[in-house]
PDB file of N, CA and C in Angstrom:
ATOM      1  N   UNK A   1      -2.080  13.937   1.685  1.00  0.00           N
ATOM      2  CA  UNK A   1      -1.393  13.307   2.791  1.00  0.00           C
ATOM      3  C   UNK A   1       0.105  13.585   2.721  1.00  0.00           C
ATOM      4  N   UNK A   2       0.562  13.456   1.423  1.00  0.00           N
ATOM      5  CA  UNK A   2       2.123  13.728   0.917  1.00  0.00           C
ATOM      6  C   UNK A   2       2.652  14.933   1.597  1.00  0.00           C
ATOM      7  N   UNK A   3       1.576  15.765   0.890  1.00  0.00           N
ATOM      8  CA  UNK A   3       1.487  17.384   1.066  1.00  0.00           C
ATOM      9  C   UNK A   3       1.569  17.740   2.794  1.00  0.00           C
ATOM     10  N   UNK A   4       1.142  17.021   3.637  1.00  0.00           N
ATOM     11  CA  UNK A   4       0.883  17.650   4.522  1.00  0.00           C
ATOM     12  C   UNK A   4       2.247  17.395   5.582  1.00  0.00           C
ATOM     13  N   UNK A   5       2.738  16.171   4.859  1.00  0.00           N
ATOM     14  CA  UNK A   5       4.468  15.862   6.071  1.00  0.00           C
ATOM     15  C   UNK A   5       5.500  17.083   5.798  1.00  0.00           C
ATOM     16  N   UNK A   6       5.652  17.359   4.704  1.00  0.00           N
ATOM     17  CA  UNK A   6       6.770  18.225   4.355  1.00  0.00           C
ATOM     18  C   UNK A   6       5.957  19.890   5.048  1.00  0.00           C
ATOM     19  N   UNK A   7       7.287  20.434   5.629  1.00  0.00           N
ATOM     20  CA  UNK A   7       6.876  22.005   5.454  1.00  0.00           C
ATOM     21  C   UNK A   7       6.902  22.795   4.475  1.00  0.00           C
ATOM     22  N   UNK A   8       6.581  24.239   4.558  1.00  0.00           N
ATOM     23  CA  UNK A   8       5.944  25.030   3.197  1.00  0.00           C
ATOM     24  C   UNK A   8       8.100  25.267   2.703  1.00  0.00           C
ATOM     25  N   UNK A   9       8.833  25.162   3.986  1.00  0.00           N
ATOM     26  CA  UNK A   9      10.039  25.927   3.225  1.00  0.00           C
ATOM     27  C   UNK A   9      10.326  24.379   2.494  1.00  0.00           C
ATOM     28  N   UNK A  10      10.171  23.190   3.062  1.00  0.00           N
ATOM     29  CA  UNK A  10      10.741  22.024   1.744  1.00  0.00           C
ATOM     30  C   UNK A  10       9.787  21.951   0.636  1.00  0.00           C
ATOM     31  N   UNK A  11       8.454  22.078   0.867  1.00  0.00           N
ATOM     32  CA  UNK A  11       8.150  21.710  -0.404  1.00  0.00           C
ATOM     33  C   UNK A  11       8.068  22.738  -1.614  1.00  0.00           C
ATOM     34  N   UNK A  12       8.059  23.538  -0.902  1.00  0.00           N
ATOM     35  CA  UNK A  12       8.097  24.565  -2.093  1.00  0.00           C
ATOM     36  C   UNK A  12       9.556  24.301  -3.466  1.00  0.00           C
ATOM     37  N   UNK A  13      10.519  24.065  -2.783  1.00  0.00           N
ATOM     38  CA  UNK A  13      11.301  23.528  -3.995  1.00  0.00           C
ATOM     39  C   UNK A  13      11.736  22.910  -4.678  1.00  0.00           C
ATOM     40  N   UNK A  14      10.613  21.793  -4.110  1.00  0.00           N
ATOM     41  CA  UNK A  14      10.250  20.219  -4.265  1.00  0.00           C
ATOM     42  C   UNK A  14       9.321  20.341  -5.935  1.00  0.00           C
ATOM     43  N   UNK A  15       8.199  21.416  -5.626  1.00  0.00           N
ATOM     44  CA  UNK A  15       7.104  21.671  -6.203  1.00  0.00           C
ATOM     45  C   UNK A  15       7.565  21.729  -7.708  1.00  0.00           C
ATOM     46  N   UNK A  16       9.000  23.098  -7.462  1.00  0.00           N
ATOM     47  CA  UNK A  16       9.240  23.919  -8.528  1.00  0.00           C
ATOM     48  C   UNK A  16      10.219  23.443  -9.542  1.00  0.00           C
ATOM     49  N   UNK A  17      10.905  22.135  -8.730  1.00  0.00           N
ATOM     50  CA  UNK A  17      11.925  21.010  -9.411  1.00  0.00           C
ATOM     51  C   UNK A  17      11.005  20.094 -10.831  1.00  0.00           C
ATOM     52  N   UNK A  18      11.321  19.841 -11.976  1.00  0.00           N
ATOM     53  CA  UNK A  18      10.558  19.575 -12.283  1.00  0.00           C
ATOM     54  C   UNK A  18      11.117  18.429 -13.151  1.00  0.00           C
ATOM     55  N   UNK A  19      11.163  17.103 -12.990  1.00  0.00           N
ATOM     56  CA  UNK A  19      12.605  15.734 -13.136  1.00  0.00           C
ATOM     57  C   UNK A  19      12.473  15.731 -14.371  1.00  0.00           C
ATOM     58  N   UNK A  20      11.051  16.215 -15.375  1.00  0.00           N
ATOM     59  CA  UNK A  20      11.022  15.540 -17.192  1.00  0.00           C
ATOM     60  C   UNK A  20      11.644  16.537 -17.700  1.00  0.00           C
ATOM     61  N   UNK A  21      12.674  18.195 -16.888  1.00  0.00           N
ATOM     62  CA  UNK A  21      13.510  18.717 -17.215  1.00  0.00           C
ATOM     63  C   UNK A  21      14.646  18.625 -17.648  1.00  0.00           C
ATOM     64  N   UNK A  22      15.125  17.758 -16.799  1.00  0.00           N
ATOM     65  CA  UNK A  22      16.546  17.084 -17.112  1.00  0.00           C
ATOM     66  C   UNK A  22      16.357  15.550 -17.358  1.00  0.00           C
ATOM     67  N   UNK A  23      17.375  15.109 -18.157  1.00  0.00           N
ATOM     68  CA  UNK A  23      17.423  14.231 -18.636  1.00  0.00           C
ATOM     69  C   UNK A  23      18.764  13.273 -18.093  1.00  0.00           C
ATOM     70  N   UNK A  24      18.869  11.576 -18.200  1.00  0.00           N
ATOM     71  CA  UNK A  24      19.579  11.246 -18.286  1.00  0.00           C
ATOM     72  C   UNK A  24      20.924  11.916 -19.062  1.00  0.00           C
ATOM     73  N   UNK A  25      20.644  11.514 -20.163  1.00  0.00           N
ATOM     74  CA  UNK A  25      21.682  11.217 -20.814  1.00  0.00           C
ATOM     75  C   UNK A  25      21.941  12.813 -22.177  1.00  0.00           C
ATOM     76  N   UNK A  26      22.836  13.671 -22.300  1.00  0.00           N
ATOM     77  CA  UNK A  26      22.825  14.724 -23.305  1.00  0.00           C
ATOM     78  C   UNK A  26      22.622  14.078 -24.682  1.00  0.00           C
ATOM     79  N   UNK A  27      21.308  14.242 -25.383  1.00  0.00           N
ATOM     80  CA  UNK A  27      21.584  14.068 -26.328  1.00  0.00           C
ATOM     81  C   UNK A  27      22.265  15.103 -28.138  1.00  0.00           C
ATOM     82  N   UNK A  28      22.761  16.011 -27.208  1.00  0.00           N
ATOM     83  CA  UNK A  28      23.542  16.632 -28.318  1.00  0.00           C
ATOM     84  C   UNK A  28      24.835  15.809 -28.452  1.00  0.00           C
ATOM     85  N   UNK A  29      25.142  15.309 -27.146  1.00  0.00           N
ATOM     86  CA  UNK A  29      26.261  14.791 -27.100  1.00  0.00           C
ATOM     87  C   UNK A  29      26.293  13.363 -27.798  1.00  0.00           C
ATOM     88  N   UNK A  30      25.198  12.732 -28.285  1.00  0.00           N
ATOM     89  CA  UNK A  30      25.042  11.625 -28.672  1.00  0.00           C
ATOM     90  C   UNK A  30      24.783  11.616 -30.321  1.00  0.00           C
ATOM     91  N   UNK A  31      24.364  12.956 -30.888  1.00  0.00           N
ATOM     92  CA  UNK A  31      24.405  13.174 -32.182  1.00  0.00           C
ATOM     93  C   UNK A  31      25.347  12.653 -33.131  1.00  0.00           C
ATOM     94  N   UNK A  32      26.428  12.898 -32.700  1.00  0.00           N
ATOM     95  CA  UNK A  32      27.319  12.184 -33.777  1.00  0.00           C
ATOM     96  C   UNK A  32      27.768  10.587 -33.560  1.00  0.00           C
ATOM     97  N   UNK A  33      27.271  10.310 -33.174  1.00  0.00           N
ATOM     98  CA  UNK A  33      28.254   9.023 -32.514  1.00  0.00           C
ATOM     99  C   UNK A  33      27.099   7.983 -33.671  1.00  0.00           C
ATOM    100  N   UNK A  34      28.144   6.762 -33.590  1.00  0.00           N
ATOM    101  CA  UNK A  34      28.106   5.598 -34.866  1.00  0.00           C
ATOM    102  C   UNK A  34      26.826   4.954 -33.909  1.00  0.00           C
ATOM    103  N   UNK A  35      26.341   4.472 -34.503  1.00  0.00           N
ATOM    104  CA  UNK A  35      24.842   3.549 -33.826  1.00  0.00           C
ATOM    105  C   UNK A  35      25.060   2.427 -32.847  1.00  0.00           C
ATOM    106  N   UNK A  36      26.841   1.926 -32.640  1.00  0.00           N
ATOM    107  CA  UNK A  36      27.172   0.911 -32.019  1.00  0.00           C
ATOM    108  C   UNK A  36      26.959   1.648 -30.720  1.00  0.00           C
ATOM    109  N   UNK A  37      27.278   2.751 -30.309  1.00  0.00           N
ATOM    110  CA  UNK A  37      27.252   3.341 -29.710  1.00  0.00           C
ATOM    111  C   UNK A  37      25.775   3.785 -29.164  1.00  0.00           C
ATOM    112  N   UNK A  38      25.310   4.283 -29.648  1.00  0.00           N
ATOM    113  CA  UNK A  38      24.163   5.158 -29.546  1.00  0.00           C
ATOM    114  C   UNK A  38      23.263   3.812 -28.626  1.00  0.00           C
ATOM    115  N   UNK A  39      23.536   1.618 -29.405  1.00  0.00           N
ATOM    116  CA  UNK A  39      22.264   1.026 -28.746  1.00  0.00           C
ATOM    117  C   UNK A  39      23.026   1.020 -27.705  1.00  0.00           C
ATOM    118  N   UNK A  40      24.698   0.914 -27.187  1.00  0.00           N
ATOM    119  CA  UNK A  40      25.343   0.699 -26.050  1.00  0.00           C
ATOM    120  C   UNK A  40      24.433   1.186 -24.845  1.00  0.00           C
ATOM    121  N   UNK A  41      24.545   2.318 -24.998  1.00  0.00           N
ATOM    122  CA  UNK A  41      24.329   3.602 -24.026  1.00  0.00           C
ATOM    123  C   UNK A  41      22.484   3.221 -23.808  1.00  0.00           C
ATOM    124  N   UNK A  42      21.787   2.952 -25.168  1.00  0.00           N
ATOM    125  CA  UNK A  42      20.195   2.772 -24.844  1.00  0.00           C
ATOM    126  C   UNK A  42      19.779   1.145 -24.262  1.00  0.00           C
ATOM    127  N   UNK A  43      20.643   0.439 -24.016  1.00  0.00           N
ATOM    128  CA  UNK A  43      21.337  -0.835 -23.737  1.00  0.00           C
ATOM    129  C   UNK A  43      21.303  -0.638 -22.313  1.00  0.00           C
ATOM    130  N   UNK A  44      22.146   0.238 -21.538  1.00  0.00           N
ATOM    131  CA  UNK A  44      22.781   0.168 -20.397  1.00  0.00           C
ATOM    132  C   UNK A  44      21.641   0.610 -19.617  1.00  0.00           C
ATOM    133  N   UNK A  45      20.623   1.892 -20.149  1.00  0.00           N
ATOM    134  CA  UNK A  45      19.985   2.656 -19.480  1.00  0.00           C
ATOM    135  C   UNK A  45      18.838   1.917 -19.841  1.00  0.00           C
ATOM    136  N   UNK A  46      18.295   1.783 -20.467  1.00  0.00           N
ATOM    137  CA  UNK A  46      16.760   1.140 -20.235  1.00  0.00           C
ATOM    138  C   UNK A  46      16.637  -0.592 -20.275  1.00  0.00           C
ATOM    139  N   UNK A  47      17.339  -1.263 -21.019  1.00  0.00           N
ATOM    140  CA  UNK A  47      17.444  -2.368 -20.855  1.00  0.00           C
ATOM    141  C   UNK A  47      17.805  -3.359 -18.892  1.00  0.00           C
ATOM    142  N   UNK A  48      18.943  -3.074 -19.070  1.00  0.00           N
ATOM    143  CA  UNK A  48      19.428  -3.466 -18.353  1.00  0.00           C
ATOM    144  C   UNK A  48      19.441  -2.890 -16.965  1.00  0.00           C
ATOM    145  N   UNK A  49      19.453  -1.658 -16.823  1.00  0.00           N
ATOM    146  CA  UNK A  49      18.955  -0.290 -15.349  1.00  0.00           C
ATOM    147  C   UNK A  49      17.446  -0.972 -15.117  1.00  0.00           C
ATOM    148  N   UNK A  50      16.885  -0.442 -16.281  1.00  0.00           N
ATOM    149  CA  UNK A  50      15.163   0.179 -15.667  1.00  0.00           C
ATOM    150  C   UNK A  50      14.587  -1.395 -16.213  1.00  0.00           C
ATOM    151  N   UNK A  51      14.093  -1.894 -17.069  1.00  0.00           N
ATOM    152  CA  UNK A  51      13.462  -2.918 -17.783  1.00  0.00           C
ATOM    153  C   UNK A  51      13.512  -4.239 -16.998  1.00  0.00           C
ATOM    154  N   UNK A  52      14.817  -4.597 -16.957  1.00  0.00           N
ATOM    155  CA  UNK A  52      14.814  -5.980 -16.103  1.00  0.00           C
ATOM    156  C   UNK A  52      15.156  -5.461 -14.812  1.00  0.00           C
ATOM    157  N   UNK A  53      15.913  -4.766 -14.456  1.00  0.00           N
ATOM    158  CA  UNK A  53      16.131  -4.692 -12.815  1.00  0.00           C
ATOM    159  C   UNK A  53      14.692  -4.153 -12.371  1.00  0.00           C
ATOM    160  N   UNK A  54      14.167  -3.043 -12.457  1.00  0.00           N
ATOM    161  CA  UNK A  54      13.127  -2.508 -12.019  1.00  0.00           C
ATOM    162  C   UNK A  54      11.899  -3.288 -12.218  1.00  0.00           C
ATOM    163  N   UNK A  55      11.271  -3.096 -13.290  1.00  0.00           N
ATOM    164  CA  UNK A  55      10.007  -4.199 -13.624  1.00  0.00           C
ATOM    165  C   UNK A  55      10.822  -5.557 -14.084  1.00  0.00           C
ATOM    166  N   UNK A  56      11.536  -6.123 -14.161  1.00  0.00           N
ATOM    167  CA  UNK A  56      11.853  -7.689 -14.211  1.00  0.00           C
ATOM    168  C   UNK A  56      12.039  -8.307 -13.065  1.00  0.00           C
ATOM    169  N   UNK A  57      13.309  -8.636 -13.165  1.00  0.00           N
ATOM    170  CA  UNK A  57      13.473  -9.164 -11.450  1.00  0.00           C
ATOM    171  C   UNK A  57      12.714  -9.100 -10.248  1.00  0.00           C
ATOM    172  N   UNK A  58      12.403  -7.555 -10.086  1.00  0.00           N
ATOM    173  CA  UNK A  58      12.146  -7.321  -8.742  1.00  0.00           C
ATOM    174  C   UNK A  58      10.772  -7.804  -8.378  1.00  0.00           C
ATOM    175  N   UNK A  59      10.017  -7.590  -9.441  1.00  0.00           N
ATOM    176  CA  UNK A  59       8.483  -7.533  -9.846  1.00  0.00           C
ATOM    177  C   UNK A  59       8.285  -9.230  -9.556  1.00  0.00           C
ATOM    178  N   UNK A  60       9.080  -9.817 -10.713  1.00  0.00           N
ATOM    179  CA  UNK A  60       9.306 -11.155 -10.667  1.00  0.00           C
ATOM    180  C   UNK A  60       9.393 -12.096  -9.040  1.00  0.00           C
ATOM    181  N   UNK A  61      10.688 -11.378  -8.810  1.00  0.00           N
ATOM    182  CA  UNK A  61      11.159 -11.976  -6.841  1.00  0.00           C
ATOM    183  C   UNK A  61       9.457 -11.923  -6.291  1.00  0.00           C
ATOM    184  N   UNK A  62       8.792 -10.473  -6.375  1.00  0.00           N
ATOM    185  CA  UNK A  62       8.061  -9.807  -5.132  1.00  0.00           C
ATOM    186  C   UNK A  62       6.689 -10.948  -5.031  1.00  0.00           C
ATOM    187  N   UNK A  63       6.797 -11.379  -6.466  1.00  0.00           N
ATOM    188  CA  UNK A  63       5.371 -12.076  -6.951  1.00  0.00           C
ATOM    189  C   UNK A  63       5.947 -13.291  -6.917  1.00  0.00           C
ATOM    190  N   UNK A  64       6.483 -13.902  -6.305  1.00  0.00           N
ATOM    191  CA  UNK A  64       7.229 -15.575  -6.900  1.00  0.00           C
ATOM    192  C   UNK A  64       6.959 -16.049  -8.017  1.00  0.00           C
ATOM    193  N   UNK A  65       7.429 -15.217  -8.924  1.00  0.00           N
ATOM    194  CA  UNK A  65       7.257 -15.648 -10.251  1.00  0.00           C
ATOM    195  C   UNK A  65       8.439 -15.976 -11.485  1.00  0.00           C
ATOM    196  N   UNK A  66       8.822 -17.035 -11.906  1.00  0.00           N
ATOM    197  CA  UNK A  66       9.949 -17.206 -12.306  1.00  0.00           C
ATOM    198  C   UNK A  66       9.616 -16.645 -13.778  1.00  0.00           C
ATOM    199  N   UNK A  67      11.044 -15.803 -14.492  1.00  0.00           N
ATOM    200  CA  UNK A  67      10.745 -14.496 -15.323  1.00  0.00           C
ATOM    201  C   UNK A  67      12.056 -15.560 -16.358  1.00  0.00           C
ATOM    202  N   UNK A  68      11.962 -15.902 -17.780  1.00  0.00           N
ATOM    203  CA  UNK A  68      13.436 -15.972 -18.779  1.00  0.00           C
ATOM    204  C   UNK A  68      12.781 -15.024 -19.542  1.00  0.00           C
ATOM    205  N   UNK A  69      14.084 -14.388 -19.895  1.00  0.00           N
ATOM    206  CA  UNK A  69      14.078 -13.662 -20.685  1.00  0.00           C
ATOM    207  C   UNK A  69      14.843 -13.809 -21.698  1.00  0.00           C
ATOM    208  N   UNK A  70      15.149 -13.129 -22.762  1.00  0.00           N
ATOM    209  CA  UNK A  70      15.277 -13.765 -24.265  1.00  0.00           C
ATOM    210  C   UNK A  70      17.072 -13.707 -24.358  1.00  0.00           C
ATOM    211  N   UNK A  71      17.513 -14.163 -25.280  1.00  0.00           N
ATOM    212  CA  UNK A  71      19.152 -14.590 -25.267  1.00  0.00           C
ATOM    213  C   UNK A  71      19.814 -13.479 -25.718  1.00  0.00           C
ATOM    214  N   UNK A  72      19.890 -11.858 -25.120  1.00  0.00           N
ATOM    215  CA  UNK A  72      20.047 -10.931 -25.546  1.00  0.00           C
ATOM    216  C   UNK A  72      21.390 -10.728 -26.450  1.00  0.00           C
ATOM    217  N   UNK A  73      22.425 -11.452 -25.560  1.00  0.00           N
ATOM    218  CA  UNK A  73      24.117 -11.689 -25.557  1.00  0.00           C
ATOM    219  C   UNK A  73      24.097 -12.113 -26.915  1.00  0.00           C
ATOM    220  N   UNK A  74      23.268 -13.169 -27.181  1.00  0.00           N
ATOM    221  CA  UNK A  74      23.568 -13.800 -28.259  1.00  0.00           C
ATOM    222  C   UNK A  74      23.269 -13.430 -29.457  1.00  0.00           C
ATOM    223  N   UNK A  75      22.259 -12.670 -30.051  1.00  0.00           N
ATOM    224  CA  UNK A  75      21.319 -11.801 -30.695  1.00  0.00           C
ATOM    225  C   UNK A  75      21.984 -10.383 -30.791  1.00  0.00           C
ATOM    226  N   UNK A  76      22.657  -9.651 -29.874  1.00  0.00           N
ATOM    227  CA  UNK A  76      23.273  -9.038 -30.158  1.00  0.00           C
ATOM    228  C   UNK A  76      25.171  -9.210 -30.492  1.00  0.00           C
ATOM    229  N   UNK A  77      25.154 -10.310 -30.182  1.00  0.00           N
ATOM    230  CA  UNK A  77      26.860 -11.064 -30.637  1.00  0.00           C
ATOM    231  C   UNK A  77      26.706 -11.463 -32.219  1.00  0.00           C
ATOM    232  N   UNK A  78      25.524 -11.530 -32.710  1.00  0.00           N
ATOM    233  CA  UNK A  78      24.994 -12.044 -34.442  1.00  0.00           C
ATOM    234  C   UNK A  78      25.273 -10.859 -34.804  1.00  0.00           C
ATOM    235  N   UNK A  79      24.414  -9.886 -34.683  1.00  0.00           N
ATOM    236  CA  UNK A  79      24.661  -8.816 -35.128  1.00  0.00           C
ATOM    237  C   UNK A  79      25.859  -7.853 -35.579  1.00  0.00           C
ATOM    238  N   UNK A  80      26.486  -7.577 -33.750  1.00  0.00           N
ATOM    239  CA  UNK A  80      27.731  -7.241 -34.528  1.00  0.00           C
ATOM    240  C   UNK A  80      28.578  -8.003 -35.288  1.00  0.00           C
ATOM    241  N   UNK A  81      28.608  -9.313 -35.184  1.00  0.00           N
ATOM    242  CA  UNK A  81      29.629  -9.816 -36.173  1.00  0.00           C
ATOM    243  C   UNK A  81      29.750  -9.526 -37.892  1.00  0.00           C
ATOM    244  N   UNK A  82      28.350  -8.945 -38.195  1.00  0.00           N
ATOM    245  CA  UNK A  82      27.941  -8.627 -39.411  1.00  0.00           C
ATOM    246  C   UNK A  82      28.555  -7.393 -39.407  1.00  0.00           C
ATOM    247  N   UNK A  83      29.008  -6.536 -38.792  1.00  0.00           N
ATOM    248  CA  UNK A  83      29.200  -5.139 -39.097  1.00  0.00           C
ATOM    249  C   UNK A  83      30.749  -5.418 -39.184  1.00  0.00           C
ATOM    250  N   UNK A  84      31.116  -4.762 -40.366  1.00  0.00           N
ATOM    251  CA  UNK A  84      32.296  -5.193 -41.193  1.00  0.00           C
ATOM    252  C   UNK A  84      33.970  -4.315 -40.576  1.00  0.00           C
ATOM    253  N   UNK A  85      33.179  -3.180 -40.572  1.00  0.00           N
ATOM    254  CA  UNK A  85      33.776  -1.839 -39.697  1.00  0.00           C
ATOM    255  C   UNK A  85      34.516  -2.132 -38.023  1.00  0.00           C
ATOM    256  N   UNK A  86      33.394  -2.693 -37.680  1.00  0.00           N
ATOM    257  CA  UNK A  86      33.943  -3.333 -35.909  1.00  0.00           C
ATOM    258  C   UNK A  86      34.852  -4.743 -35.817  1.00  0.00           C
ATOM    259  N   UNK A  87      35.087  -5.429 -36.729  1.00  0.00           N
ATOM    260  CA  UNK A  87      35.889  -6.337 -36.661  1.00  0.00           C
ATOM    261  C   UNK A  87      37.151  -6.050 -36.476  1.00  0.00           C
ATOM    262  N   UNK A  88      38.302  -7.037 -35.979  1.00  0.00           N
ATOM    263  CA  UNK A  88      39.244  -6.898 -35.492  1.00  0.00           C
ATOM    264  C   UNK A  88      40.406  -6.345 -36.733  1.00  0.00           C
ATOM    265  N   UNK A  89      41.164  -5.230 -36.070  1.00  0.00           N
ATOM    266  CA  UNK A  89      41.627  -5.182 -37.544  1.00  0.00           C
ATOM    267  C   UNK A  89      43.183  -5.712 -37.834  1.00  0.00           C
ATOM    268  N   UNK A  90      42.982  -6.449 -38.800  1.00  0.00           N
ATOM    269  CA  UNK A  90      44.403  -7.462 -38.918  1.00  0.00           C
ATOM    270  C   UNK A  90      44.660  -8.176 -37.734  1.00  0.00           C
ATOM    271  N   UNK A  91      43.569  -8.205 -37.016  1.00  0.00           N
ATOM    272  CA  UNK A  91      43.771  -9.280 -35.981  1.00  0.00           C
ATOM    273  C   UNK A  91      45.035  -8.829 -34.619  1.00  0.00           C
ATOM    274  N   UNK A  92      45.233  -7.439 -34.583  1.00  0.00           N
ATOM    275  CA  UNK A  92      46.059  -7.361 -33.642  1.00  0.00           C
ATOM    276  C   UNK A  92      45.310  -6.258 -32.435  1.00  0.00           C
ATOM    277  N   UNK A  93      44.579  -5.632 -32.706  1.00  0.00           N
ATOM    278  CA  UNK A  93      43.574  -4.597 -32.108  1.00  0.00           C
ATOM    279  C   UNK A  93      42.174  -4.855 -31.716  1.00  0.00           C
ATOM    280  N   UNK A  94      41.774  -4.243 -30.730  1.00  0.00           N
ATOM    281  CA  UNK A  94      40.291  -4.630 -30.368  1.00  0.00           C
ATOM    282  C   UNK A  94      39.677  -3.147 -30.771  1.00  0.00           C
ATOM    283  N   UNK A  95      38.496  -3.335 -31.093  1.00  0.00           N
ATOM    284  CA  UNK A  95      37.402  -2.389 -30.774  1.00  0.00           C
ATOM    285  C   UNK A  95      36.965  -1.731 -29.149  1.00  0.00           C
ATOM    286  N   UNK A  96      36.741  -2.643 -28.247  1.00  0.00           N
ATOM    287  CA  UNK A  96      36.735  -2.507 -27.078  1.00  0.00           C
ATOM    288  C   UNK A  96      37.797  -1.976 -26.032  1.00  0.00           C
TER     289      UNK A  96
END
């Protein structure tokens, strides 16, 4: 049915596009980087993009279904405080 709206000159380069080619995010470019980093970025894109906006919320709204989800902020505010490296240094500088 898909097949049959488009003409042969659109779909043909529809066909030959192929999306699990390219990727979000470079991960050569992510090789070196410190792990604060690395959950940031896996944070922004699947958490918070795809996970709750896409299947949370929306799923949630479509079905009247009221969705909590877990105290992420806080769980990840424990954490870094443990990492000795990201703390403020001498108290005059941020990390951020």
């Amino acid at each position: 049915m898909k097949r049959s709206l488009y003409s042969r000159q659109m779909s043909m380069p529809l066909l030959s596009e192929m999306c699990l080619n390219h990727f979000v995010i470079d991960k050569v470019e992510l090789h070196n980087r410190d792990i604060v980093n690395k959950t940031y970025v896996d944070y922004k894109i699947r958490l918070v993009d795809h996970l709750i906006s896409d299947h949370g919320d929306r799923m949630s709204m479509a079905n009247s279904v009221e969705v909590r989800y877990p105290f992420w902020i806080r769980i990840s505010l424990n954490s870094l405080l443990k990492c000795h490296d990201l703390k403020l240094k001498d108290f005059t500088e941020n990390i951020f």
